[in-house]
C-alpha atoms as a PDB file:
ATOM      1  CA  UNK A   1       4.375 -17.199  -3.561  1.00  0.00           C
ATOM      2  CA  UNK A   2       1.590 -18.127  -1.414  1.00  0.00           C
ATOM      3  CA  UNK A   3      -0.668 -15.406   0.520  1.00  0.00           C
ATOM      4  CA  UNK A   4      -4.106 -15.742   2.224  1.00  0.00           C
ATOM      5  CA  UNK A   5      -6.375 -12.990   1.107  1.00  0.00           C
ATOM      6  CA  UNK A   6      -8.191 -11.508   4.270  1.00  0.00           C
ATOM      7  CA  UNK A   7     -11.423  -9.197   3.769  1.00  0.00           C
ATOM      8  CA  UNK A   8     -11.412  -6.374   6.694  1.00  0.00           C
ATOM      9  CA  UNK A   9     -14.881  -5.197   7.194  1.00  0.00           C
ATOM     10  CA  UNK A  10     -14.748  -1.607   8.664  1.00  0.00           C
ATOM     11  CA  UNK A  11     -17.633  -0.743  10.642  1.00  0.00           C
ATOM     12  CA  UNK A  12     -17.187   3.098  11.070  1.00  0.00           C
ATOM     13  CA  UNK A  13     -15.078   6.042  10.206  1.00  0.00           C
ATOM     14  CA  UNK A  14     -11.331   5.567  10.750  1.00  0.00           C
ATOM     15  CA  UNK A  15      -7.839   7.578  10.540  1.00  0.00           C
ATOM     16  CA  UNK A  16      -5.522   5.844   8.576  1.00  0.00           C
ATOM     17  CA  UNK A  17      -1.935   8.038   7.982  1.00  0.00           C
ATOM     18  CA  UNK A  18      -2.075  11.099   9.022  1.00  0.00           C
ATOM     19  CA  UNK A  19      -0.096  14.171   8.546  1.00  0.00           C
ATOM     20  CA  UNK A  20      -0.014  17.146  10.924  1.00  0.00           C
ATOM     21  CA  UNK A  21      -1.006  20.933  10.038  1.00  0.00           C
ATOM     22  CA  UNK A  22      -0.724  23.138  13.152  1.00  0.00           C
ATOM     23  CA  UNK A  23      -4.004  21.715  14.922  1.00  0.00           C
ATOM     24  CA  UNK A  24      -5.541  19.724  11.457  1.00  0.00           C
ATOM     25  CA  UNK A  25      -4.458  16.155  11.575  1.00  0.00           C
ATOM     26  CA  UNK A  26      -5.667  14.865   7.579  1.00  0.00           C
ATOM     27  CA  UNK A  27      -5.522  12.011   5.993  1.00  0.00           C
ATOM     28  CA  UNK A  28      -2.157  11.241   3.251  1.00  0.00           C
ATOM     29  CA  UNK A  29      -3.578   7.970   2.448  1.00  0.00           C
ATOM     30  CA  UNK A  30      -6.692   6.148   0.722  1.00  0.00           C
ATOM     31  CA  UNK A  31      -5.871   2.735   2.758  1.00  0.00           C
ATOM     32  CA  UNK A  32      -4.376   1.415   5.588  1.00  0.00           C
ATOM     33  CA  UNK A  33      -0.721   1.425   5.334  1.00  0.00           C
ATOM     34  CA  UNK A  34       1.170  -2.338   5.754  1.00  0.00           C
ATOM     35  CA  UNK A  35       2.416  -1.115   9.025  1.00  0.00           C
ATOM     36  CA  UNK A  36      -0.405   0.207  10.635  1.00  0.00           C
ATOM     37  CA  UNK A  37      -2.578  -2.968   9.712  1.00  0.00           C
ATOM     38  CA  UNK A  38       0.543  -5.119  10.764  1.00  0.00           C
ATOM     39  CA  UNK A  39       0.528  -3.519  14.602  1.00  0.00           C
ATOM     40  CA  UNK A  40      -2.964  -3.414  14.796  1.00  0.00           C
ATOM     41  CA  UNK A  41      -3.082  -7.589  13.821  1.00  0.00           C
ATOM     42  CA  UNK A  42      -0.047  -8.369  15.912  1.00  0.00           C
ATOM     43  CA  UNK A  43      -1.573  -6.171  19.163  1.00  0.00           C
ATOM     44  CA  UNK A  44      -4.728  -8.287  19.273  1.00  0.00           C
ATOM     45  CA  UNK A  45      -2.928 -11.878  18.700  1.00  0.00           C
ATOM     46  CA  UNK A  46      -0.610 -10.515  21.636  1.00  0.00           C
ATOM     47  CA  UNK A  47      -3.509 -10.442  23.811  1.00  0.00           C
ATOM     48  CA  UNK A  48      -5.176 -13.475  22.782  1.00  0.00           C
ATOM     49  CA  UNK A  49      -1.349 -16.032  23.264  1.00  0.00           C
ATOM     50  CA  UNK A  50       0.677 -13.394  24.759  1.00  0.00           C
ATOM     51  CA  UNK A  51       3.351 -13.578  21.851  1.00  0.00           C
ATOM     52  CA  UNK A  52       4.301 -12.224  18.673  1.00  0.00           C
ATOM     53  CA  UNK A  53       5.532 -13.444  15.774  1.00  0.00           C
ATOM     54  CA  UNK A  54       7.999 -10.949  14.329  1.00  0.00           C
ATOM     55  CA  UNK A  55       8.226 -13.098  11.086  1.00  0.00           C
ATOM     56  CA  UNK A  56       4.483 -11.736  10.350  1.00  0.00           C
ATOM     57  CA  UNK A  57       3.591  -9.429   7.407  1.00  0.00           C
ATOM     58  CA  UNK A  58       0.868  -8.103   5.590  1.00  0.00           C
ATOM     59  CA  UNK A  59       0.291  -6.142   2.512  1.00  0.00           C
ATOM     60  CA  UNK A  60      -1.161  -2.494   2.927  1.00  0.00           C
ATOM     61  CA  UNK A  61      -4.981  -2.797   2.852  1.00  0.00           C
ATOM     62  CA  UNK A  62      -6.916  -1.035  -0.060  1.00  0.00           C
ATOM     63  CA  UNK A  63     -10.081  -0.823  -0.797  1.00  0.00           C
ATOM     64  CA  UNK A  64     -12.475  -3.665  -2.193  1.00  0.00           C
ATOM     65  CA  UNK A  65     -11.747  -3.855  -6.120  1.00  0.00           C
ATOM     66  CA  UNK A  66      -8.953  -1.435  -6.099  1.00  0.00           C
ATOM     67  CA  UNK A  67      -5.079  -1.248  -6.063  1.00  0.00           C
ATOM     68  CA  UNK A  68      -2.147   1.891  -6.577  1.00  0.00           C
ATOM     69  CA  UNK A  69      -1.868   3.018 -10.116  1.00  0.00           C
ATOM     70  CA  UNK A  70       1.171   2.516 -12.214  1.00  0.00           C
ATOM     71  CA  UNK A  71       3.242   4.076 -15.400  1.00  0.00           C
ATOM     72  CA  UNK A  72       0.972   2.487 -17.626  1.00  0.00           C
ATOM     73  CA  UNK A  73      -1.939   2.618 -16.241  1.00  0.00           C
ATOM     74  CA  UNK A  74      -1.866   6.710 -16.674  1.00  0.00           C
ATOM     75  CA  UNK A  75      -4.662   9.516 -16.364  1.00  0.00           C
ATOM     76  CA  UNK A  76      -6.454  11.071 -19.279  1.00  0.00           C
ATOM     77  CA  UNK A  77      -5.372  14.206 -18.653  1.00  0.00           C
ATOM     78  CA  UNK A  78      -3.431  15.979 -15.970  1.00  0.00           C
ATOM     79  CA  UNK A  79      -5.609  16.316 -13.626  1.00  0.00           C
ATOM     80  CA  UNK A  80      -8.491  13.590 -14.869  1.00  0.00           C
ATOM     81  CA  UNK A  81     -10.244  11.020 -12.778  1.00  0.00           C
ATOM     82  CA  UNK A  82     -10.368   8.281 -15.146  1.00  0.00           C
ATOM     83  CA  UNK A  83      -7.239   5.925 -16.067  1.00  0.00           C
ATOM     84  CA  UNK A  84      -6.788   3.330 -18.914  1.00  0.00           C
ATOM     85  CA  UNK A  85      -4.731   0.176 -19.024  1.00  0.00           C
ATOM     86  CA  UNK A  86      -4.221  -1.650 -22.016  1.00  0.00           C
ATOM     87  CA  UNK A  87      -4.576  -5.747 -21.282  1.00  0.00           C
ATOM     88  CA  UNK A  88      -1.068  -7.433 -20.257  1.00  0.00           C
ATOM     89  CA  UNK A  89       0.295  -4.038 -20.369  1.00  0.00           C
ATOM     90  CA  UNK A  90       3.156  -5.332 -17.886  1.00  0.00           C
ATOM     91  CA  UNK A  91       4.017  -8.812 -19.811  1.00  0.00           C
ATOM     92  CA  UNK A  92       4.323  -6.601 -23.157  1.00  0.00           C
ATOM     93  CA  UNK A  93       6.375  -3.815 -22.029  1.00  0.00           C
ATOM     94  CA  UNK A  94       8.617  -6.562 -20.453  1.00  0.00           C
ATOM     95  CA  UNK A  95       8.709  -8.709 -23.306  1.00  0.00           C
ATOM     96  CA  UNK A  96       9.812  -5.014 -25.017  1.00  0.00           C
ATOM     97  CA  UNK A  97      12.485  -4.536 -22.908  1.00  0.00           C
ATOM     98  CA  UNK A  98      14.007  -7.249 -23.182  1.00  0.00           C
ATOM     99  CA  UNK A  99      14.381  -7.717 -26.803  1.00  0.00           C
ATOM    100  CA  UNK A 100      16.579  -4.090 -25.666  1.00  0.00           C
ATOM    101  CA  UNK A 101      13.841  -1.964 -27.317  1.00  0.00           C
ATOM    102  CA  UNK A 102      14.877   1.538 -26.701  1.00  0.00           C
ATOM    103  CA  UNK A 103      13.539   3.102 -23.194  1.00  0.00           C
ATOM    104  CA  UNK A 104      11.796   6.321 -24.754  1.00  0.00           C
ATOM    105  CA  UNK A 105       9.716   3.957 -27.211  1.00  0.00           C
ATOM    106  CA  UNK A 106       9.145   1.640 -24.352  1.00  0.00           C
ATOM    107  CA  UNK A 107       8.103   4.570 -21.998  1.00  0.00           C
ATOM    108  CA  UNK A 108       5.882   6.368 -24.731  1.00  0.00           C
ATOM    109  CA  UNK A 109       1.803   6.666 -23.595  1.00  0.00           C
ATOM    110  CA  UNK A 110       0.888   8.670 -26.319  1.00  0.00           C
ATOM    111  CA  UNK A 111      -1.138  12.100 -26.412  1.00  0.00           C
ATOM    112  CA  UNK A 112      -3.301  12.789 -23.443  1.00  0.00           C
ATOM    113  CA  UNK A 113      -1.907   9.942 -21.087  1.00  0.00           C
ATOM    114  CA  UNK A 114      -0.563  11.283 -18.156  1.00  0.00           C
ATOM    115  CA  UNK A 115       1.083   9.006 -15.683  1.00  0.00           C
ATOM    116  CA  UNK A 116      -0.047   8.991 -11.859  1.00  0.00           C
ATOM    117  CA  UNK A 117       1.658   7.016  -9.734  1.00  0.00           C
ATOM    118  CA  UNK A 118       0.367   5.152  -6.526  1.00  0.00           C
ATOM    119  CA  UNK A 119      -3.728   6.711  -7.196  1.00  0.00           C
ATOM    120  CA  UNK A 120      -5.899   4.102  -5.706  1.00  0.00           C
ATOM    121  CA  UNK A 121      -8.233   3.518  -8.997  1.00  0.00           C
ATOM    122  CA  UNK A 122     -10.855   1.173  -9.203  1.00  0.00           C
ATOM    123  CA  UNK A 123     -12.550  -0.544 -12.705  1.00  0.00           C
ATOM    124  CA  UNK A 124     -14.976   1.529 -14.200  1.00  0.00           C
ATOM    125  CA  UNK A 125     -17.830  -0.941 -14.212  1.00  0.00           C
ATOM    126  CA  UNK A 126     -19.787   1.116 -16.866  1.00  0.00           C
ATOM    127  CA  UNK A 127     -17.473   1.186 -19.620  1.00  0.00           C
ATOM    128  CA  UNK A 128     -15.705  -2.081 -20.780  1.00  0.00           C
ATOM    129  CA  UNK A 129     -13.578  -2.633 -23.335  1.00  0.00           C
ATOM    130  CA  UNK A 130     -11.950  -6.755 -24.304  1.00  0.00           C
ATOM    131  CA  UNK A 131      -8.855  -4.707 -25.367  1.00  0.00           C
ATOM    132  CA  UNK A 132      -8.001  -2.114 -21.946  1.00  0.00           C
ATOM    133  CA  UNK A 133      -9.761  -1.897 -18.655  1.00  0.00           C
ATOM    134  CA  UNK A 134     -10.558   1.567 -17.293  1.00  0.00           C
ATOM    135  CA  UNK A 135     -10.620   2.773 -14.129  1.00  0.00           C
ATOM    136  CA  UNK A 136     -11.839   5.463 -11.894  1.00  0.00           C
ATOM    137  CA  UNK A 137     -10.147   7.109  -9.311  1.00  0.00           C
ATOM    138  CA  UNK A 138     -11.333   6.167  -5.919  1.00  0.00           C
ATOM    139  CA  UNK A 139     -12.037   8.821  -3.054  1.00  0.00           C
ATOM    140  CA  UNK A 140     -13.345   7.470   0.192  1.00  0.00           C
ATOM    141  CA  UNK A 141     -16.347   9.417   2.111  1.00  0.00           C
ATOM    142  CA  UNK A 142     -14.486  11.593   4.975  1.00  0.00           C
ATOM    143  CA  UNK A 143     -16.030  13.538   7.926  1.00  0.00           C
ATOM    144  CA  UNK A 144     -14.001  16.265  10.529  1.00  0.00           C
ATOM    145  CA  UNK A 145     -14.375  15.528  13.491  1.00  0.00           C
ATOM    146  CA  UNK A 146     -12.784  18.065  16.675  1.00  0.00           C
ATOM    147  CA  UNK A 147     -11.121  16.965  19.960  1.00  0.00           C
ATOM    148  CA  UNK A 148     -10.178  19.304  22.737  1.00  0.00           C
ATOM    149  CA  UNK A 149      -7.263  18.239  25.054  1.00  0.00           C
ATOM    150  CA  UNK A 150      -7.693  18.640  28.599  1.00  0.00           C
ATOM    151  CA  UNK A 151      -4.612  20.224  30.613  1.00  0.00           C
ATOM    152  CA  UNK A 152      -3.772  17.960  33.437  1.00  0.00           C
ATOM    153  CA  UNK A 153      -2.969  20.995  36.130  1.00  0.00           C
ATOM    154  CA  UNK A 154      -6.297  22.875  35.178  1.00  0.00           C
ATOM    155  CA  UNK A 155      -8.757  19.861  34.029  1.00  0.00           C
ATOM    156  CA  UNK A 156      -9.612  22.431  31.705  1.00  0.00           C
ATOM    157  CA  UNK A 157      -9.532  22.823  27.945  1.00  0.00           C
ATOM    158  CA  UNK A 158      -6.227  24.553  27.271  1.00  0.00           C
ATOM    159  CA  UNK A 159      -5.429  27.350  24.751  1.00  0.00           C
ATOM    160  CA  UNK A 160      -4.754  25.984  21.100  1.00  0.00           C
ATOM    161  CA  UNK A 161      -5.580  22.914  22.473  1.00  0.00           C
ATOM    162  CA  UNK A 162      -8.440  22.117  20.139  1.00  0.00           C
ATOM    163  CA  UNK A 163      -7.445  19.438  17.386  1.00  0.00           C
ATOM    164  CA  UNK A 164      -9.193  18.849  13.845  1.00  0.00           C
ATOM    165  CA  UNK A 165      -8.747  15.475  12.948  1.00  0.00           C
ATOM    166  CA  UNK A 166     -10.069  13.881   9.057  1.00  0.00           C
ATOM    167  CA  UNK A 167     -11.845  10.510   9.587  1.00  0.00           C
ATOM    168  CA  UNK A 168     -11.973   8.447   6.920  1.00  0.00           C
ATOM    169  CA  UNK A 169     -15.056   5.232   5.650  1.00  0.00           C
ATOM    170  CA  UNK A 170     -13.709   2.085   3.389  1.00  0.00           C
ATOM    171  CA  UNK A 171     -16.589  -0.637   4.006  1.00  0.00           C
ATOM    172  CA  UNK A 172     -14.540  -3.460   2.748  1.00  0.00           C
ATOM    173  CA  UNK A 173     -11.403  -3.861   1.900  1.00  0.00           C
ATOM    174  CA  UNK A 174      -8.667  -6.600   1.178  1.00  0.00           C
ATOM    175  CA  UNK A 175      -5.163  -7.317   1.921  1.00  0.00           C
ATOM    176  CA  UNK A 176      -2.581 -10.056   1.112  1.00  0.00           C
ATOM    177  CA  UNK A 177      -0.898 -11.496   4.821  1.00  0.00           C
ATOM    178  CA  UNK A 178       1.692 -14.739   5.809  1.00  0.00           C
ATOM    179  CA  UNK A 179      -0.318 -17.730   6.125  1.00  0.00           C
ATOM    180  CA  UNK A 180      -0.216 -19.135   9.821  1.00  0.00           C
ATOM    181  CA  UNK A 181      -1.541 -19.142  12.782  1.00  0.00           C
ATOM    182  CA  UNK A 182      -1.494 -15.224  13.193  1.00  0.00           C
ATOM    183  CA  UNK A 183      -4.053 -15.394  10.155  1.00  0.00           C
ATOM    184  CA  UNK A 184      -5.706 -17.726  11.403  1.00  0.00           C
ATOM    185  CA  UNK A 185      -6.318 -16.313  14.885  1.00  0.00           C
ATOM    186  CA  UNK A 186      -7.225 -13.061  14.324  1.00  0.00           C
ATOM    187  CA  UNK A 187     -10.905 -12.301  13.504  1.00  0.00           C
ATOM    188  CA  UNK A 188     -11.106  -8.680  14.765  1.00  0.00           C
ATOM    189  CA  UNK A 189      -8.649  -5.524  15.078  1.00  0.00           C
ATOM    190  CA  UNK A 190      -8.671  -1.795  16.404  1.00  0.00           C
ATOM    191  CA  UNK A 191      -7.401   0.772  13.493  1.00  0.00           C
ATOM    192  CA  UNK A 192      -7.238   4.325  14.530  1.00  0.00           C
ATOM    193  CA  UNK A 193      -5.889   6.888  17.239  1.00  0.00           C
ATOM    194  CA  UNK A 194      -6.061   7.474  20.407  1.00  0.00           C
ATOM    195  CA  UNK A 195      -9.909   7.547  21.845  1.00  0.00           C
ATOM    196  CA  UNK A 196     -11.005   6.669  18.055  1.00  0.00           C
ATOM    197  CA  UNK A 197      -9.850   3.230  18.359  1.00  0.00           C
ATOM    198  CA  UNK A 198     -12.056   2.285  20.800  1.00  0.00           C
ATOM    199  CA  UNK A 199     -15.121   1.669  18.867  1.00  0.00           C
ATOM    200  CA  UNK A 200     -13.336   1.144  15.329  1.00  0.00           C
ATOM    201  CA  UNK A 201     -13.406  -2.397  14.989  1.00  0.00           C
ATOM    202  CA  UNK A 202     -12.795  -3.796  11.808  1.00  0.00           C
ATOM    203  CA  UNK A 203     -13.555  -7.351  10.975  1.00  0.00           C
ATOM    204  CA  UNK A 204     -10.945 -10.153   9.711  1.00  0.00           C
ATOM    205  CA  UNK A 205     -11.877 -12.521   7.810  1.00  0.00           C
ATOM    206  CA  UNK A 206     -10.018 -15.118   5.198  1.00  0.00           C
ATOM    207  CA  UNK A 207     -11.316 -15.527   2.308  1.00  0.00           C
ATOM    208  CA  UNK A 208      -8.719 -17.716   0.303  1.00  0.00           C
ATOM    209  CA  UNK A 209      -5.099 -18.897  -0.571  1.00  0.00           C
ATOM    210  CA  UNK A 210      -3.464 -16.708  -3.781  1.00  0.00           C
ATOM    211  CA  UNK A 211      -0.562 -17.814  -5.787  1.00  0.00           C
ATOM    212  CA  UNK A 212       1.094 -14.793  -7.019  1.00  0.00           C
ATOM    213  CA  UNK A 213       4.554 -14.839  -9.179  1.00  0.00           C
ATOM    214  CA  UNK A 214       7.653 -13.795  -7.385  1.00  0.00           C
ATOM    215  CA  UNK A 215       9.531 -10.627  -8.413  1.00  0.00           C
ATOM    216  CA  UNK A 216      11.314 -10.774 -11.742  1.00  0.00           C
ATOM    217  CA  UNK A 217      11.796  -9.034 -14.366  1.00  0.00           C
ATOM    218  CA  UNK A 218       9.438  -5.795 -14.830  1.00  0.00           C
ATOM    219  CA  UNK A 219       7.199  -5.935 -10.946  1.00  0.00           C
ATOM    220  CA  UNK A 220       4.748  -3.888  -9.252  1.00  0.00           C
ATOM    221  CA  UNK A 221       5.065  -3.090  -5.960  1.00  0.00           C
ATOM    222  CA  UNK A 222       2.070  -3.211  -3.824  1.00  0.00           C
ATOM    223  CA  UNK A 223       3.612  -1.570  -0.870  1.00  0.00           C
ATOM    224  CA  UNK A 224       6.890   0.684  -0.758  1.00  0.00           C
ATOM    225  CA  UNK A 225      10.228  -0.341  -2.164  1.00  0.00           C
ATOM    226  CA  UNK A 226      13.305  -0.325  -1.301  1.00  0.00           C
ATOM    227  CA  UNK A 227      16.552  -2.198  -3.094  1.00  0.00           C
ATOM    228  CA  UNK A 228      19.162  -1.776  -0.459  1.00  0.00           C
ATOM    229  CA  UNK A 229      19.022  -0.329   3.278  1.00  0.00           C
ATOM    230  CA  UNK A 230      21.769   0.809   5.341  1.00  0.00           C
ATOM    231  CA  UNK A 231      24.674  -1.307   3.162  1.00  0.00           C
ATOM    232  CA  UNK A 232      22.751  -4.215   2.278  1.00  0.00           C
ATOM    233  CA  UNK A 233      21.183  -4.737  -0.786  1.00  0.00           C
ATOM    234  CA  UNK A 234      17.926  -6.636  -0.677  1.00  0.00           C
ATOM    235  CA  UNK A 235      17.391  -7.117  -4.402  1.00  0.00           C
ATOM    236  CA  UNK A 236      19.398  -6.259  -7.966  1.00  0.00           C
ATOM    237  CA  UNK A 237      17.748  -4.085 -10.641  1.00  0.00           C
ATOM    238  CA  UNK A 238      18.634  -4.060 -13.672  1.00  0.00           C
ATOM    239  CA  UNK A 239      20.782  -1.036 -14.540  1.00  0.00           C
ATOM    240  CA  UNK A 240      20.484   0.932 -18.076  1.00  0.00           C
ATOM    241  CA  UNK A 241      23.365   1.486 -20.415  1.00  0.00           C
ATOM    242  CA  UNK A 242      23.296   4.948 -18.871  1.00  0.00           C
ATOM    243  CA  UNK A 243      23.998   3.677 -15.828  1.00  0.00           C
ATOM    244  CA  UNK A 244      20.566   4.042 -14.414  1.00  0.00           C
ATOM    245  CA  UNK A 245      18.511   1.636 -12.643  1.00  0.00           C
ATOM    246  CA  UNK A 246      15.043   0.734 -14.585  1.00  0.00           C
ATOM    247  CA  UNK A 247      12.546   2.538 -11.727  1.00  0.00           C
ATOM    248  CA  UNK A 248       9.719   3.334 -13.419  1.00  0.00           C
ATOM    249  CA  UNK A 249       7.856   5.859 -10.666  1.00  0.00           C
ATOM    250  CA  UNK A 250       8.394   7.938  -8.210  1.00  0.00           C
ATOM    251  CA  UNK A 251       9.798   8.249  -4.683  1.00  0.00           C
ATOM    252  CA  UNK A 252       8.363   8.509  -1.427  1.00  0.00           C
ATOM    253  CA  UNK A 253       9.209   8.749   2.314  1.00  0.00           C
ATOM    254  CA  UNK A 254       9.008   5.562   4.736  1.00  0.00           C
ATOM    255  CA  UNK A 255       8.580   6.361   8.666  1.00  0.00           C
ATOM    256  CA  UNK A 256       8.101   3.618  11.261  1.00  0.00           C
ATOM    257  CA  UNK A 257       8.235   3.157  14.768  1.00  0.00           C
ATOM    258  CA  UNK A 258      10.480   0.504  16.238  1.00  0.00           C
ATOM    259  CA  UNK A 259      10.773  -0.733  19.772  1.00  0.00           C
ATOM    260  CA  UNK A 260      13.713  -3.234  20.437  1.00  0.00           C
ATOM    261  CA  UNK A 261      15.387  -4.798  23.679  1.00  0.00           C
ATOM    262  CA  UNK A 262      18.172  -2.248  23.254  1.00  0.00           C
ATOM    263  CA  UNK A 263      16.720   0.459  21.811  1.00  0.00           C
ATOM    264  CA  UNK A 264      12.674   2.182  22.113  1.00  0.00           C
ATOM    265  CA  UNK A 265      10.631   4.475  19.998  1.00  0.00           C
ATOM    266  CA  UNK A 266      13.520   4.476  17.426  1.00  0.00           C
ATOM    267  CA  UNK A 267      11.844   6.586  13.939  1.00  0.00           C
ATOM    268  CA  UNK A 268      13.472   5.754  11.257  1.00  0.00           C
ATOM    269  CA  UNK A 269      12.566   7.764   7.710  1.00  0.00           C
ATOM    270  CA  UNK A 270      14.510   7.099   4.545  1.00  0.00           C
ATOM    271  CA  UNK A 271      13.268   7.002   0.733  1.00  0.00           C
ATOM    272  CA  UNK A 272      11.385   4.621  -1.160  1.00  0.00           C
ATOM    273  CA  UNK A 273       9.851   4.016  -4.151  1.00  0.00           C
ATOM    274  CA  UNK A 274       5.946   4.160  -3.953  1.00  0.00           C
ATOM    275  CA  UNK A 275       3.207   1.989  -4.120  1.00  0.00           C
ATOM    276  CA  UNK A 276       2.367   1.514  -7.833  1.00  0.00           C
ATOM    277  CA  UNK A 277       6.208   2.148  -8.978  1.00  0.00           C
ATOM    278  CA  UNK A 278       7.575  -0.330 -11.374  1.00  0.00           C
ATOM    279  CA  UNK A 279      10.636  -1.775 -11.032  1.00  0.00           C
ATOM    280  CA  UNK A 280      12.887  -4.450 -13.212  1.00  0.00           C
ATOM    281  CA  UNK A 281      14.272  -7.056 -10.916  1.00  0.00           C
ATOM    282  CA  UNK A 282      17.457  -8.847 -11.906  1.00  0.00           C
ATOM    283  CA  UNK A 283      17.892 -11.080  -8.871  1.00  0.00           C
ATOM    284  CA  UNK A 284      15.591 -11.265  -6.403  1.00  0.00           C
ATOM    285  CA  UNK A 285      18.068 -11.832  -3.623  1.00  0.00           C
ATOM    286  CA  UNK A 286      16.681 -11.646  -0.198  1.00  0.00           C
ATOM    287  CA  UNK A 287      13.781  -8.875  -0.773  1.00  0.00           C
ATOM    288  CA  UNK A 288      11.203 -10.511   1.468  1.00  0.00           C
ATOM    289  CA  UNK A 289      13.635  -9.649   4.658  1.00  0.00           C
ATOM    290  CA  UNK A 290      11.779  -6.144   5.211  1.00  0.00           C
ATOM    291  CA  UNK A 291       8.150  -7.702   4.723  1.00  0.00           C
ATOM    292  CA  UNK A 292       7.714  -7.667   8.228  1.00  0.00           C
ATOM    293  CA  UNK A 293       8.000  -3.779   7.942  1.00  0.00           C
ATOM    294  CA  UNK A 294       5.655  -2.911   5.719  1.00  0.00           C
ATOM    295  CA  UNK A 295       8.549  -2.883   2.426  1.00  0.00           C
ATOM    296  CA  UNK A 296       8.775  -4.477  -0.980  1.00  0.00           C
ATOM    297  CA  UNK A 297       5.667  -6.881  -1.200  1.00  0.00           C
ATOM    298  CA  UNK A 298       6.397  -7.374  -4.802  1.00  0.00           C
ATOM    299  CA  UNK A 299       4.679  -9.297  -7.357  1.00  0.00           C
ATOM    300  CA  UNK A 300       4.985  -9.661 -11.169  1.00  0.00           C
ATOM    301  CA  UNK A 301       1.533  -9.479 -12.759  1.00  0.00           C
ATOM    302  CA  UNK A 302       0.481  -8.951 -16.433  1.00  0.00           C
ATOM    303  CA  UNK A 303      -2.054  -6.129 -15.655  1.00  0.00           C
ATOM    304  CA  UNK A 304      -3.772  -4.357 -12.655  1.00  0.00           C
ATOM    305  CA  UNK A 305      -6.840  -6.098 -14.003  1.00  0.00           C
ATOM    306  CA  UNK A 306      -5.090  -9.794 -13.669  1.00  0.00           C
ATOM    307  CA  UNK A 307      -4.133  -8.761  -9.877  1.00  0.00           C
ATOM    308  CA  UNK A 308      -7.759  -7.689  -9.202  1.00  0.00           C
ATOM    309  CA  UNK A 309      -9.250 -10.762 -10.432  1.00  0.00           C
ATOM    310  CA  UNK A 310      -7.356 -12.902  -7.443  1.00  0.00           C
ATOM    311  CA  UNK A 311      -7.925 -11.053  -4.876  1.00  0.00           C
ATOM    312  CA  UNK A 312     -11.614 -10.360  -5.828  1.00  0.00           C
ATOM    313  CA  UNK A 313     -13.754 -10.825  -2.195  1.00  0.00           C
END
């Protein structure tokens, strides 16, 4: 599978995904969502040709020399900051299950290791190891920043009108998009809300063409999942002698907003599996149908450490 790495340069404090506490908006995410990077690509190379390509996706963006956590890539410790992965951690525990090793063995981290799912963690640069990579967890710099809406009858600031909202600073960061003239158009984009967007312009730029392995077998996903959607199923998983499918992580909720010729502002939510959840793909099938909105950009890779090293800026 072929993908041009992009580097977006972020010039200020931005809001990314935001959840909404009476009058706090704060931040649910450590990068910019596939869908919210898609929009803001697509609205600029709307105004430069005047047409969109709805065929266009783009992986979520996270930061420079980082990616979501998986099952085997756990914390030391419940709560601890620092993760270990064991080199070609992925290859091995699929090479395990398919010689039909039994799941608990397969699934075993040992004492201490506590699994985290979708953490953004990033290579701890000051202790290396030829045998495991570790990893920090990353935490982006945030600042508050308060906005009072004006009522339109009184020009006035309005009771309970005053609004928190949790800005958030990446620098650099990459993402994976569809090669094309999109790509290759775009050099700038607006991320953010409202008045925020005005002066949050974050640079595009490619930096090269990646060739990462299609989903089979045991594959990460890099953005969230989803196997089948109203009826149709998008890919096959493999299914356990229990009867289970092999999911190794943990669910989460998609919302979107769609706008069609028949029907506007439409919101779907439904459940996925999270970024950094593992899953054991059968047949493929036609999973790249919902790249366009932000779901299953999956890859097979031995190790986190592997995926860094192509996308490295």
């Amino acid at each position: 599978m072929k993908l041009q790495l992009i580097k977006l340069v972020v010039n200020k404090y931005i809001t990314t995904q935001m959840r909404k506490v009476k009058n706090y908006y704060f931040s649910t995410t450590d990068y910019i969502p596939a869908t919210t990077l898609r929009g803001a690509i697509l609205a600029e190379y709307y105004y430069q040709k005047g047409k969109i390509e709805e065929d266009f996706y783009v992986s979520p963006a996270y930061p420079q020399n980082s990616a979501p956590s998986h099952y085997f890539s756990p914390a030391e410790g419940r709560k601890g900051s620092e993760f270990v992965e064991e080199s070609r951690i992925l290859s091995i525990k699929n090479d395990e299950i398919n010689k039909g090793k039994d799941m608990r063995e397969v699934m075993n981290l040992g004492i201490d290791k506590k699994p985290r799912i979708g953490v953004i963690i990033k290579p701890n640069e000051k202790q290396k190891s030829p045998n495991e990579t570790r990893y920090i967890k990353y935490t982006p710099s945030s600042t508050i920043l308060m906005h009072v809406a004006i009522d339109k009858v009184s020009a006035s600031s309005f009771h309970r009108m005053l609004y928190a909202y949790e800005y958030l600073k990446f620098n650099e960061m990459w993402a994976l998009a569809k090669p094309g003239d999109v790509i290759d158009t775009v050099e700038q984009i607006r991320i953010g809300r409202s008045r925020s967007r005005i002066d949050s312009i974050v640079k595009v730029q490619k930096v090269k063409e990646v060739n990462l392995e299609e989903p089979d077998g045991l594959t990460y996903c890099l953005s969230p999942c989803v196997p089948s959607l109203l009826g149709e199923k998008l890919f096959e998983i493999r299914k356990l002698s229990s009867g289970k499918t092999l999911v190794i992580g943990e669910e989460s909720y998609y919302t979107g907003w769609f706008t069609t010729d028949t029907h506007s502002g439409a919101k779907p939510v439904f459940k996925t599996m999270k970024e950094g959840s593992l899953v054991y793909v059968e047949h493929k099938g036609d999973y790249s149908k919902l790249m366009p909105a932000g779901l299953n950009f999956m890859v097979k890779i031995e190790d986190l450490a592997s995926l860094l090293s192509k996308v490295s800026l």
